[in-house]
Every structure is written in structure tokens, then in C-alpha cells.
Protein backbone atom coordinates (compact mmCIF):
# COMPACT_ATOMS: atom_id res chain seq x y z
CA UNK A 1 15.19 -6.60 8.59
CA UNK A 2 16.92 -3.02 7.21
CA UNK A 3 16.16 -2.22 3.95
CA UNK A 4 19.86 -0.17 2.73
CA UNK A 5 20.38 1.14 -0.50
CA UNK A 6 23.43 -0.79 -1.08
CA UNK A 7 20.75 -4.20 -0.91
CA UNK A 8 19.64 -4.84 -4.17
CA UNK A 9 15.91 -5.53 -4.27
CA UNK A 10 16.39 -9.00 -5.25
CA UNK A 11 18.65 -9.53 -1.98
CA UNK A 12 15.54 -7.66 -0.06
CA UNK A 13 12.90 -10.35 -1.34
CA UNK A 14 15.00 -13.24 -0.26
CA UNK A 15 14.76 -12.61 3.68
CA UNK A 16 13.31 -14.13 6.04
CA UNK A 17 12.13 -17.55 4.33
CA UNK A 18 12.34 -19.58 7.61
CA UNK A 19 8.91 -20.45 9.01
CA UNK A 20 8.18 -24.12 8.43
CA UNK A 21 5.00 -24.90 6.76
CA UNK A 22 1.36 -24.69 9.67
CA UNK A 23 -1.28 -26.75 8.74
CA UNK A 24 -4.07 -25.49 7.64
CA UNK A 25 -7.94 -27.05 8.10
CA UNK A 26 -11.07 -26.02 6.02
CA UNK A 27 -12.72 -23.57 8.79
CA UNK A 28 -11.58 -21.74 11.48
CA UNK A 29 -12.53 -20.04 14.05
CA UNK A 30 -11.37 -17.38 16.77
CA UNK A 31 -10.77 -18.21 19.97
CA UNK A 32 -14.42 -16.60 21.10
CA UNK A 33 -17.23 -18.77 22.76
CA UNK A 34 -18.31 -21.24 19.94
CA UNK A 35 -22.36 -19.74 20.78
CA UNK A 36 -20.83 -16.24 19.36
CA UNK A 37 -17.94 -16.28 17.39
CA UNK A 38 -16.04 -12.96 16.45
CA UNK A 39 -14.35 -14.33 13.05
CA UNK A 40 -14.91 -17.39 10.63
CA UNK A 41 -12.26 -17.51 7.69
CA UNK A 42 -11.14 -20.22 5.66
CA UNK A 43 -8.41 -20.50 2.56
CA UNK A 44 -10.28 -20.32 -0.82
CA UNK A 45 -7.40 -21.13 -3.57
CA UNK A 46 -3.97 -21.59 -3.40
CA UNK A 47 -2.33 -19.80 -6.92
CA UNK A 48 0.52 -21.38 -7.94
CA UNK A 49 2.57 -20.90 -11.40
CA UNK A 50 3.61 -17.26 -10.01
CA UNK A 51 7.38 -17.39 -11.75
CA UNK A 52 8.91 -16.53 -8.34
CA UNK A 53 8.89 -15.27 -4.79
CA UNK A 54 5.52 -12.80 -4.94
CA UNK A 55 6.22 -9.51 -4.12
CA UNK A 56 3.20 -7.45 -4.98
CA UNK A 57 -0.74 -8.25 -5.28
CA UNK A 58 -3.59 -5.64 -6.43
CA UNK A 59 -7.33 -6.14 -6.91
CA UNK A 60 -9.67 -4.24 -9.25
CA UNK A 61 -13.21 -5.44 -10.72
CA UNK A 62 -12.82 -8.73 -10.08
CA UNK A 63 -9.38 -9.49 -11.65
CA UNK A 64 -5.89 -10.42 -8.86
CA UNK A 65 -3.00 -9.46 -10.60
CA UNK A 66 0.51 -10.88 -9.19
CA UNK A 67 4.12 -9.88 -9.70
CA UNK A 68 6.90 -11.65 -9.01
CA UNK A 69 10.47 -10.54 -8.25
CA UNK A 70 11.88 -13.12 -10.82
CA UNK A 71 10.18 -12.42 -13.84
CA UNK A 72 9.12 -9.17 -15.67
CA UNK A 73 5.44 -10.33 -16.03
CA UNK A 74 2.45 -9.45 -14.30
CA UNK A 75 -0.20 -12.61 -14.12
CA UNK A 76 -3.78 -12.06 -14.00
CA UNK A 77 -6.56 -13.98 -12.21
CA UNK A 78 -10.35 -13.45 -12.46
CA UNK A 79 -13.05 -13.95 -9.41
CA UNK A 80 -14.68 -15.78 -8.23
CA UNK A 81 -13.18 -18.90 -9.81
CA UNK A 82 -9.37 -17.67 -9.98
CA UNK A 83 -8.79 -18.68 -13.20
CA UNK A 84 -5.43 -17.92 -14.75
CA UNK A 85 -6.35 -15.25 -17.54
CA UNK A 86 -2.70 -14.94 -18.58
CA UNK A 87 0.09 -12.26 -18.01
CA UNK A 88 1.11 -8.49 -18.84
CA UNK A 89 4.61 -8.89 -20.57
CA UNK A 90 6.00 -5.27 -19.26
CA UNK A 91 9.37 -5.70 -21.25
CA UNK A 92 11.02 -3.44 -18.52
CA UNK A 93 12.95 -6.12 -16.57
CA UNK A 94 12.24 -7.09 -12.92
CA UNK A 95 8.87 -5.95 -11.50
CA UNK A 96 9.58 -4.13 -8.06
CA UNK A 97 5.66 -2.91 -7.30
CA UNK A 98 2.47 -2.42 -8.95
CA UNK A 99 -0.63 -0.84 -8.58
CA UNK A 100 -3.88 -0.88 -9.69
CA UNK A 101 -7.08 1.48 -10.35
CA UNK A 102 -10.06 0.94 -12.34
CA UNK A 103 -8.33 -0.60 -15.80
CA UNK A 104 -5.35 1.37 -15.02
CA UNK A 105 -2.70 -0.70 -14.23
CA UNK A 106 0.76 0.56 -13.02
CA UNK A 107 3.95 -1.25 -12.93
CA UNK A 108 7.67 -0.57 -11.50
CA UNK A 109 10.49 -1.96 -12.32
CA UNK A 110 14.26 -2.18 -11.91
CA UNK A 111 15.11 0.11 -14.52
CA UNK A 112 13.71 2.78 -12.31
CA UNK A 113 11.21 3.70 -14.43
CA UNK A 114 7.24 2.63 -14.10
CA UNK A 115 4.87 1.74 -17.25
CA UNK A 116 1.25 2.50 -17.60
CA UNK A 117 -1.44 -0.48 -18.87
CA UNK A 118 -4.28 -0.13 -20.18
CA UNK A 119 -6.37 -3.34 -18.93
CA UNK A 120 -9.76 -4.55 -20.71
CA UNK A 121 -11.69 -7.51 -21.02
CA UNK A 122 -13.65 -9.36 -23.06
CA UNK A 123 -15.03 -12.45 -24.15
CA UNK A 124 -13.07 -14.49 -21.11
CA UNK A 125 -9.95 -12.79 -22.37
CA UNK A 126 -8.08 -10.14 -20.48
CA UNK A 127 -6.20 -7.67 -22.74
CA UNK A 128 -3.49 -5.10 -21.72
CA UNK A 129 -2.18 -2.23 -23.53
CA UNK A 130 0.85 0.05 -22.79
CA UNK A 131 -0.43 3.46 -22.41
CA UNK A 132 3.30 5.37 -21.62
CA UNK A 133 6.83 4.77 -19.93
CA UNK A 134 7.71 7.39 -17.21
CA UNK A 135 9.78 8.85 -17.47
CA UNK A 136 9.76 8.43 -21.39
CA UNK A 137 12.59 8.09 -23.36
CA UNK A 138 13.39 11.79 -23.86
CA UNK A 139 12.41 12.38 -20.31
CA UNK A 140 16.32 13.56 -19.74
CA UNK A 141 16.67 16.65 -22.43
CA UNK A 142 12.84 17.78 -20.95
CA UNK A 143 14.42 17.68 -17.68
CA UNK A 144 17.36 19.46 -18.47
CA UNK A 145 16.12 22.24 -20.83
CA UNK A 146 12.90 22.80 -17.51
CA UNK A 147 15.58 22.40 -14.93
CA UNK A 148 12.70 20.77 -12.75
CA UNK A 149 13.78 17.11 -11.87
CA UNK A 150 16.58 14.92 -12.70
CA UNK A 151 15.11 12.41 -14.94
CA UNK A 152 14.84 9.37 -13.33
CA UNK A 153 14.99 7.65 -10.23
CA UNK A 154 18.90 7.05 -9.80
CA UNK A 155 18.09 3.48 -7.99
CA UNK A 156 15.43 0.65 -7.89
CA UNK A 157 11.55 2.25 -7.19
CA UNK A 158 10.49 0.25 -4.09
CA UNK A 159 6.50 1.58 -3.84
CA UNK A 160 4.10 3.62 -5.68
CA UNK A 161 0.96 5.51 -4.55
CA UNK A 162 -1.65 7.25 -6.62
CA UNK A 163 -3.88 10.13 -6.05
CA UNK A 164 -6.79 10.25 -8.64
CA UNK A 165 -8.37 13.20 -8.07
CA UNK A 166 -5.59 15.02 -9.41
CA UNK A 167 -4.27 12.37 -11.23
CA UNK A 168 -0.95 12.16 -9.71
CA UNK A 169 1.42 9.18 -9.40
CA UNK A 170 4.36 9.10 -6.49
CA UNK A 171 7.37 7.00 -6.98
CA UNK A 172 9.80 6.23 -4.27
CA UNK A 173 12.78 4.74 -4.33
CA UNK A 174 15.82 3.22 -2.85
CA UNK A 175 17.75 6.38 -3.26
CA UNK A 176 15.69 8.04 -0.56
CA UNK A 177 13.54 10.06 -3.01
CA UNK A 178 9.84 10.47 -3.91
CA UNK A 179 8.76 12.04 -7.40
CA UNK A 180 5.38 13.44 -8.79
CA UNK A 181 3.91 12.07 -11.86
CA UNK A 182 1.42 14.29 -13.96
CA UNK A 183 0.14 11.06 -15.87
CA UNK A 184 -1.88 12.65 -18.11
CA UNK A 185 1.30 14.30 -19.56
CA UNK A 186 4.09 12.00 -18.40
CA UNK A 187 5.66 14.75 -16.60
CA UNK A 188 7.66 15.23 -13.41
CA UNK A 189 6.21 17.62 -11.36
CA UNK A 190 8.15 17.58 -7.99
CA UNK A 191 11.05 15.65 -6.65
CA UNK A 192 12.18 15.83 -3.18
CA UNK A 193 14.56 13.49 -0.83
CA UNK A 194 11.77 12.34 1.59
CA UNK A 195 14.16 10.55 4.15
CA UNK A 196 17.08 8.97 5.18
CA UNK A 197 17.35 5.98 4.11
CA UNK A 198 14.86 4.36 1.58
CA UNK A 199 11.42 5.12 0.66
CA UNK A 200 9.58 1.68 1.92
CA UNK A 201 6.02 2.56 1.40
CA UNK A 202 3.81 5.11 0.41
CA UNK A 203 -0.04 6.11 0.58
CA UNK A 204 -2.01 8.97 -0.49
CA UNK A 205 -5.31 9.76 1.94
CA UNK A 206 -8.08 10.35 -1.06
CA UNK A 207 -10.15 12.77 1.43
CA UNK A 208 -7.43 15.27 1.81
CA UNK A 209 -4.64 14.03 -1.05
CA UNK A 210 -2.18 14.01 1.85
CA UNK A 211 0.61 11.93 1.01
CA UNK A 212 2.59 9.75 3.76
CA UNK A 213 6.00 7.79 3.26
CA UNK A 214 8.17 5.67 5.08
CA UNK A 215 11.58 4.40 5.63
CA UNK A 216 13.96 1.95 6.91
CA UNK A 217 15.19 4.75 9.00
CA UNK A 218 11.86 4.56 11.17
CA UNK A 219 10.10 7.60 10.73
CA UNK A 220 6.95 8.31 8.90
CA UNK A 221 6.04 11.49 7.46
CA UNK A 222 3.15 13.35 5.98
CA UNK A 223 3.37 16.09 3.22
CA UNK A 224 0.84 18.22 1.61
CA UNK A 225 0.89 19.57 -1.76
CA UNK A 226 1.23 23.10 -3.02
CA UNK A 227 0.78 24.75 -5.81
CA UNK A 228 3.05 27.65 -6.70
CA UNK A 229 2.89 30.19 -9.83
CA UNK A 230 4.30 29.16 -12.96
CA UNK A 231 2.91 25.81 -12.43
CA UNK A 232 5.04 24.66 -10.66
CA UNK A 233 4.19 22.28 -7.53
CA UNK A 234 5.79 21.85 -4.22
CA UNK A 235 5.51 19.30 -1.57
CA UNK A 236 5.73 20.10 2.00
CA UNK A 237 6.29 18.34 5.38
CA UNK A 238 4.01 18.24 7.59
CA UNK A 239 4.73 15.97 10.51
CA UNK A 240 7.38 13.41 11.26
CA UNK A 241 6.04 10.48 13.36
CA UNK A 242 9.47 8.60 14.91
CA UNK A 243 7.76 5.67 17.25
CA UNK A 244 9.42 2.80 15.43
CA UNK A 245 12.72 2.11 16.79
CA UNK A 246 13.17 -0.28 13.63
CA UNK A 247 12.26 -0.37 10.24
CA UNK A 248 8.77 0.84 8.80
CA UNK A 249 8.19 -2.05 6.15
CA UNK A 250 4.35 -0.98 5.34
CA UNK A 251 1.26 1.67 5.42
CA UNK A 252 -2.33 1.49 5.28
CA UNK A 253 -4.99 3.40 6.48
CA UNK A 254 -9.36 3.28 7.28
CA UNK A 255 -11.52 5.99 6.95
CA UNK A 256 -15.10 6.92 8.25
CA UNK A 257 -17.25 9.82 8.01
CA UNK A 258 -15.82 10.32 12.29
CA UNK A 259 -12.49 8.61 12.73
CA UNK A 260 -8.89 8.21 10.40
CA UNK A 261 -6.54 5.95 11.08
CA UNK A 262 -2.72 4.83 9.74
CA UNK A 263 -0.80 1.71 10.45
CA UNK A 264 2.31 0.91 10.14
CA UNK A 265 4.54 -2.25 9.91
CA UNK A 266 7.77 -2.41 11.39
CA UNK A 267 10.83 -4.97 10.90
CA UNK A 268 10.18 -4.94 15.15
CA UNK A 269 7.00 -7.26 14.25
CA UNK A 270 4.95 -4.53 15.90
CA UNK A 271 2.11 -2.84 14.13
CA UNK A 272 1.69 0.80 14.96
CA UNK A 273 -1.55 2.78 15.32
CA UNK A 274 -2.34 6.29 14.53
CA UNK A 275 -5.24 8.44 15.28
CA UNK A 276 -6.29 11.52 13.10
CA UNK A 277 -7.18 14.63 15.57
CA UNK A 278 -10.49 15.98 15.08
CA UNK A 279 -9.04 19.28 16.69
CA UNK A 280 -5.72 19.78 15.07
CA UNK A 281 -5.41 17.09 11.60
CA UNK A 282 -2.56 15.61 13.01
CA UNK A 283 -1.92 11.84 14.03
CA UNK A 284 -0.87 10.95 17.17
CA UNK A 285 0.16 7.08 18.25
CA UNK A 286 -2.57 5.48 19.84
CA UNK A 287 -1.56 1.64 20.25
CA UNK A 288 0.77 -0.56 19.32
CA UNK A 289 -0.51 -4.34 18.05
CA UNK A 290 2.01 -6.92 19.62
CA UNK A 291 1.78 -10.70 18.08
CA UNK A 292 4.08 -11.24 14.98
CA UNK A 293 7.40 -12.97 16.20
CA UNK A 294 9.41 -11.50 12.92
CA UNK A 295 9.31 -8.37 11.19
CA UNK A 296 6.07 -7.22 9.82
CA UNK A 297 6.08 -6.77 6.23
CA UNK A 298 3.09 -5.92 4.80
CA UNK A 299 -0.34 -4.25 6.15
CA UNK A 300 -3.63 -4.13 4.30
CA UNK A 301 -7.20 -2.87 5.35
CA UNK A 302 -10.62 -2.39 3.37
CA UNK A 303 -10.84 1.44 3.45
CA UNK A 304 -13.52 2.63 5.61
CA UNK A 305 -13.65 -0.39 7.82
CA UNK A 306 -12.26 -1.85 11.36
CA UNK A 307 -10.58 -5.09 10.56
CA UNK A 308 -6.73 -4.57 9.68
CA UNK A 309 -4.42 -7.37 8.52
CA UNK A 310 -0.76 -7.83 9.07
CA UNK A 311 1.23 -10.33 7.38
CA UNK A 312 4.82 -11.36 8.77
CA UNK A 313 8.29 -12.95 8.02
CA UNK A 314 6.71 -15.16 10.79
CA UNK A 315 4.83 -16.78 7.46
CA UNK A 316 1.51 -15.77 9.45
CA UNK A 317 -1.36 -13.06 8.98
CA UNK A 318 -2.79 -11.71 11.79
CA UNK A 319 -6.36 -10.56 11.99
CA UNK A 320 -7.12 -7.17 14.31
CA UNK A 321 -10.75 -5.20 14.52
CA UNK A 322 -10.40 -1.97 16.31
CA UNK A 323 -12.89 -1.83 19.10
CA UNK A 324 -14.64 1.28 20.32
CA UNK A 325 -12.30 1.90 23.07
CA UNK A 326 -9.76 4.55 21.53
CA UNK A 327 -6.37 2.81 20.39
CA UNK A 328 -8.01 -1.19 21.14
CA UNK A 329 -7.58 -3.67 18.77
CA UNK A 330 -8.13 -7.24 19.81
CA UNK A 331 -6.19 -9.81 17.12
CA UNK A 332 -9.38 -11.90 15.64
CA UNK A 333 -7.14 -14.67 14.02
CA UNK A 334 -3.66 -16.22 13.31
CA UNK A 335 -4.19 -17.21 9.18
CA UNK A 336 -1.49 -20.08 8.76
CA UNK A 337 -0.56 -21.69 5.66
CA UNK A 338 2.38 -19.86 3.98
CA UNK A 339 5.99 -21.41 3.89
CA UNK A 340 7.38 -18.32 3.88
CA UNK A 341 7.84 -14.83 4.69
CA UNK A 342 4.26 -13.41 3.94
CA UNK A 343 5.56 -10.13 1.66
CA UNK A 344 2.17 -8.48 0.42
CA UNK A 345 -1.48 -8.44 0.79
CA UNK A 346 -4.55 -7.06 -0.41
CA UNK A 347 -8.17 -6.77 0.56
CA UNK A 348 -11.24 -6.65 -1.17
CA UNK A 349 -15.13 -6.55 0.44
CA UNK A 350 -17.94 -8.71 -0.06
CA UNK A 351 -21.30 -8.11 0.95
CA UNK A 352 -22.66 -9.45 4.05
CA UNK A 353 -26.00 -8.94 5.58
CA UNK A 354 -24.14 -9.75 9.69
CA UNK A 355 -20.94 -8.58 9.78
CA UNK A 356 -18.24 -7.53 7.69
CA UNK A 357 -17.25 -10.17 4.51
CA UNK A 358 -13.71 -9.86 3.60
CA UNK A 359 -11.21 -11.67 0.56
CA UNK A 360 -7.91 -11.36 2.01
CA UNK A 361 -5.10 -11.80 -1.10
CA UNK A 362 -1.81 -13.03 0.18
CA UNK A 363 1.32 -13.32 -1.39
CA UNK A 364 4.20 -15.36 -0.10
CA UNK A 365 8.37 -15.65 -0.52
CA UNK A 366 7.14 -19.36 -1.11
CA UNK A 367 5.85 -18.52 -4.71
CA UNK A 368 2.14 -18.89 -3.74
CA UNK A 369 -0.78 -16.49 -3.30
CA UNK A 370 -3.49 -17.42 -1.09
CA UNK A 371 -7.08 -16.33 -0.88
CA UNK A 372 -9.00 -15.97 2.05
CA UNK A 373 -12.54 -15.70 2.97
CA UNK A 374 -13.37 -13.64 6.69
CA UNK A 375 -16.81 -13.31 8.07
CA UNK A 376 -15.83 -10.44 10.92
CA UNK A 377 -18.35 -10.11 13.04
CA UNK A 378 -19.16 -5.95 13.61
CA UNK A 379 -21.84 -4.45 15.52
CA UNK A 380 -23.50 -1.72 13.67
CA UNK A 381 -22.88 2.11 14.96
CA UNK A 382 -24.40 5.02 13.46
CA UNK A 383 -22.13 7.80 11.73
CA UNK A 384 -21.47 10.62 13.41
CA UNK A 385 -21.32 13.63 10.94
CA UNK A 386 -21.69 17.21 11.61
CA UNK A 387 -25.00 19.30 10.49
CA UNK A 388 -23.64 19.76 7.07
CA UNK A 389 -22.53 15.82 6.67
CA UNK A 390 -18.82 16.58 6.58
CA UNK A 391 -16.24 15.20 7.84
CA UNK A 392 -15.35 17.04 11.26
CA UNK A 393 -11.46 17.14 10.40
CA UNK A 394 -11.19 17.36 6.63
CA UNK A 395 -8.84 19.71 5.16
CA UNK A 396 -8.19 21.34 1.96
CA UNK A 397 -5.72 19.36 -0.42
CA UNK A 398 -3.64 22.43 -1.47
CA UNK A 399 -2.07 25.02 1.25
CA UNK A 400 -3.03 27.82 2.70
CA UNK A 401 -1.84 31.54 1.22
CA UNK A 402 0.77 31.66 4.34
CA UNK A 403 2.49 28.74 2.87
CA UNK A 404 2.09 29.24 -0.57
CA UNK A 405 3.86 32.53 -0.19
CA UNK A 406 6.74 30.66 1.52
CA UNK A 407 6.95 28.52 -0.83
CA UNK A 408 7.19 31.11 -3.35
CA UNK A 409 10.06 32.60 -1.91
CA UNK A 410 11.97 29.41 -1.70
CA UNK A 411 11.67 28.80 -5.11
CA UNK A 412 12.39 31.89 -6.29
């Protein structure tokens, strides 16, 4: 599948709805000896009443909230029973994307604008509150009178990423763009054509605050942030990684105190692996995980762990754990169950005293969200750190003086 600006997003959502429905039994397990198995999982709730094809999930202290690509409300669920605690009435037309962190909830939408909530609860009641519109409604005359950054997003924002140590929120967007959001003041801060062809996913890595985007043109790229005098604040390329020959549909990435690693989806059904360098801080491909017989559209991992998920147009999630070996991953499980295309995912942890315990969040073009339950299965290893505890490879979030003096001059 190749995402073109001409598609509307609606048209986007509608692909690949052709798996037929897989039965699905109580408990499950890999294909390991029974006397040791590697992965147990079984489906905990089905959600239903969704208003549409579900084409974004996010999890934060223990509420699921769901958008839907046929309705401009955001429905909220709270763990461990799923109960339906209502919906977020945006009022911006069509949800595209959300995110969510802490009671911040953020929401895109068709008008190519994204709105900040506010999201409490209390007495069994969840309550939202609209905290600002960017870009607001005099965002244009700021823009013009700063000469900065056009005002808006001239087509439909596909993904959004947030970085909260500086408080930043990036927008991309079907007209090949990304933006920086100052959210505190509601401000654009950079703007920049990122690719080709449109922005697909983003991801900001919270060690560093480097930011990586792809496209349907197939690349993926990492920038860094600047900052230049007069407060200004420049983004800059730092590596273009081309080893999709299709489509990159997702993004994720797993930290540890001695290892960094990105995935990405591609409409090839292939799941690419990168490895951080210790040496230089760049990624180089180190696998590629084979399995998905349609294009892989979403990708989700639990941060600092080994088990990665991939959900496909093949209406199946696959389950991978990176083994010690450098660039292994052996695929744990096929999760059936879906109807159709499986289009996002999340993951949350629980604790387990063997293994790694897992909620996997799925969202379907079938209208449904599933939840999962994984017991993975993960010897323990101990952390390799340095004398000082650091992290061998981590890097400064803002650029050098060589750069920043570039920069400078380019902007000047």
C-alpha cells in the first residue's frame, strides 16, 4: 500500500480489509516444547461501539483511549475491567492520530490542526478539558508578522510525536512536512519538508530528543535539534536510512542502559531492524523480520524491552523477542482474531515475577479493539553500564558549536 498525497485519509483507512475472520481459542501457546514454553497470550476483551474503522489507540494510567476515522470523538476505556467511561467530543472533524502523556491528551484532525485535552478523573467519571488549538485561530497574522512558519499544515496531519523534556510537539503531514510545537506557548518553532512523499510516522528517542520520520517514499531519517540565536530553532538531518524498497507504514523503538534499537514497518510486510552504534550514534540495519503476507502497518514495543509487535493488513499480529545474537529475532506468536487490516497498536507492561507480562491494545479496520495478555518468557541479563552508569552512546540533545555556527549562517 502507497500512502500519496492526492489519497485522502479516509481512502487510506479503507485498504486492505480482506483477511477472513481466524478463530481464536482461550490460550495459546508458541510453538516451543509444551515442558518450556517461550510465550502464553490470550484475548482479554473485545471493545466494540468504536463509531468506525479504528485508526489510533494510546494508553496512560490505566485509561485506552480509541479514535476512529468516522467520527470526531475520542472514546475512553478504564483497566482492568474496560469499561466504557465515555468520549472526548474534539469538535475539530475527523480524528487522523492521537497521542497520549500523563493527562495530556493530544488529538489530530482533518482540519490540519491538533487540540490539546486536559484528562482527569474522578469518582468513576473521566473528564476532559480543552487546553488550546494549534495552531490557534490567529496563528496566521503571528506567522506572517514573525515570518517563521506558514500557519498550518496545508493537508491532513497523518502522525504526531512528542518530546517532553522540552516540551515539544511534531506534526507531520500529508504534504511532506513536519512542524515544531512549543506547547507551552502554542507556537511554531520550526517547519521543514522532511521527505518526499508523506510523513507516515514519527518518534522522538527521550534519551537524546532525536527525532526520526518516515515516508511512503521508503526512507527513514533522523534529525537533531538546534538552537540558534534569536530563539530561533533549527532541525537538522542526520542520516537517511533507504532499506525499504516500499513504503515505511510505522516506527518504534527499545531502549536499555547497553543497546537502542528502531523498527520499522513497511507496505513490503517486512519489519526492519536497526542497531544504534556504540562507536559512532548512528543506526545501521541489522535484520529484517519476514512473516506478515500484507503490508505491515503498525509496530509497537514496551520501551526498554525485547518483545516487538507487528500488526498487518494480513489481519494478524506477530510476536518477535530479540535474542542475544546481534540482529535475531525469533517470531514468538501469530495473534489471530481481527477481520481486518490490523491499523494500530499499543503496549503497556505488567508486572511479572518470570518473564516479561505484556497488554497488547489492538485496533482493527473491522471497528474492534482487542486486548491481549502475553507472558514472554526472558532470561534475566545484567546491565552493562560504564563506571559512571551512563549510557555508552548517549549524546547531547542540542548540536555541537560547528553546527550551530552553520546553522547560523544559513539563517542569516
Amino acid at each position: 500500500m502507497e500512502l500519496k498525497s492526492r489519497k485522502s485519509f479516509s481512502d487510506y483507512l479503507q485498504e486492505g480489509q480482506t483477511s477472513p475472520w481466524s478463530s481464536l481459542s482461550p490460550l495459546h501457546l508458541s510453538p516451543s516444547p509444551p515442558s518450556t514454553p517461550t510465550i502464553l497470550y490470550h484475548c482479554l476483551a473485545s471493545l466494540r461501539r468504536l463509531g468506525g474503522n479504528v485508526n489510533s489507540i494510546a494508553v496512560s494510567r490505566g485509561l485506552v483511549f480509541t479514535a476512529s476515522a468516522d467520527s470526531g470523538r475520542v472514546r475512553i476505556w478504564s483497566t482492568p475491567g474496560f469499561v466504557d467511561r465515555g468520549h472526548v467530543r474534539t469538535g475539530g472533524g475527523q480524528v487522523t492520530t492521537i497521542f497520549v502523556h500523563g493527562s495530556t491528551l493530544i488529538t489530530a484532525h482533518n482540519d490540519h490542526r491538533v487540540r490539546v485535552w486536559t484528562i482527569s478523573a474522578a469518582s468513576g467519571r473521566v473528564y476532559s478539558k480543552k487546553a488550546a488549538t494549534i495552531p490557534p485561530n490567529n496563528h496566521s497574522l503571528l506567522s506572517f508578522l514573525r515570518k517563521k512558519c506558514p500557519s498550518q499544515h496545508g493537508d491532513t496531519i497523518t502522525t504526531i510525536a512528542y518530546y517532553h523534556a522540552e516540551n515539544l510537539l511534531y506534526t507531520g503531514s500529508f504534504d511532506r512536512a513536519v512542524k515544531a510545537w512549543d506547547l507551552s506557548k502554542a507556537t511554531c518553532v520550526d517547519s521543514f519538508v522532511a521527505h518526499d512523499e508523506t510523513v507516515s510516522a514519527m518518534l522522538v528517542n527521550p534519551d537524546d530528543g532525536c527525532l526520526f520520520t518516515s515516508s511512503s517514499d521508503g526512507s527513514i531519517k533522523v534529525w537533531r535539534r538546534a538552537h540558534v540565536e534569536n530563539g530561533l530553532t533549527v532541525h537538522a538531518l542526520i542520516s537517511v536510512l533507504r532499506y525499504h524498497a516500499s513504503p515505511v507504514n510505522a516506527l518504534a523503538l527499545t531502549r536499555s542502559p547497553n543497546s537502542c534499537f528502531l523498527y520499522s514497518g513497511s507496505s513490503n510486510g517486512n519489519v526492519n531492524v536497526y542497531e544504534k552504534e556504540a562507536a559512532t550514534g548512528g543506526f545501521k540495519v541489522t535484520g529484517v523480520l519476514r512473516g506478515h503476507r500484507l503490508a505491515v502497518r503498525c509496530v509497537a514495543a514496551e520501551g526498554k524491552g525485547k518483545v516487538v509487535v507487528s500488526g498487518s493488513e494480513d489481519a494478524t499480529i506477530r510476536v518477535w523477542k530479540r535474542e542475544e545474537e546481534e540482529g535475531v529475532h525469533t517470531c514468538l506468536a501469530v495473534m489471530e482474531g481481527h477481520r481486518g487490516a490490523v491499523s494500530c497498536m499499543a503496549v503497556s507492561v505488567e508486572a511479572e515475577e518470570e518473564g516479561v507480562g505484556l497488554l497488547v491494545y489492538s485496533g482493527s479496520l473491522d471497528g474492534m479493539v482487542k486486548v491481549w495478555r502475553l507472558k514472554v518468557m526472558v532470561e534475566k541479563e545484567e546491565e552493562d553500564e560504564d563506571e559512571e552508569g551512563e549510557v555508552a552512546f548517549e549524546m547531547s540533545p542540542v548540536l555541537p558549536p560547528l553546527w550551530m555556527e552553520k546553522m547560523r549562517r544559513s539563517v542569516s
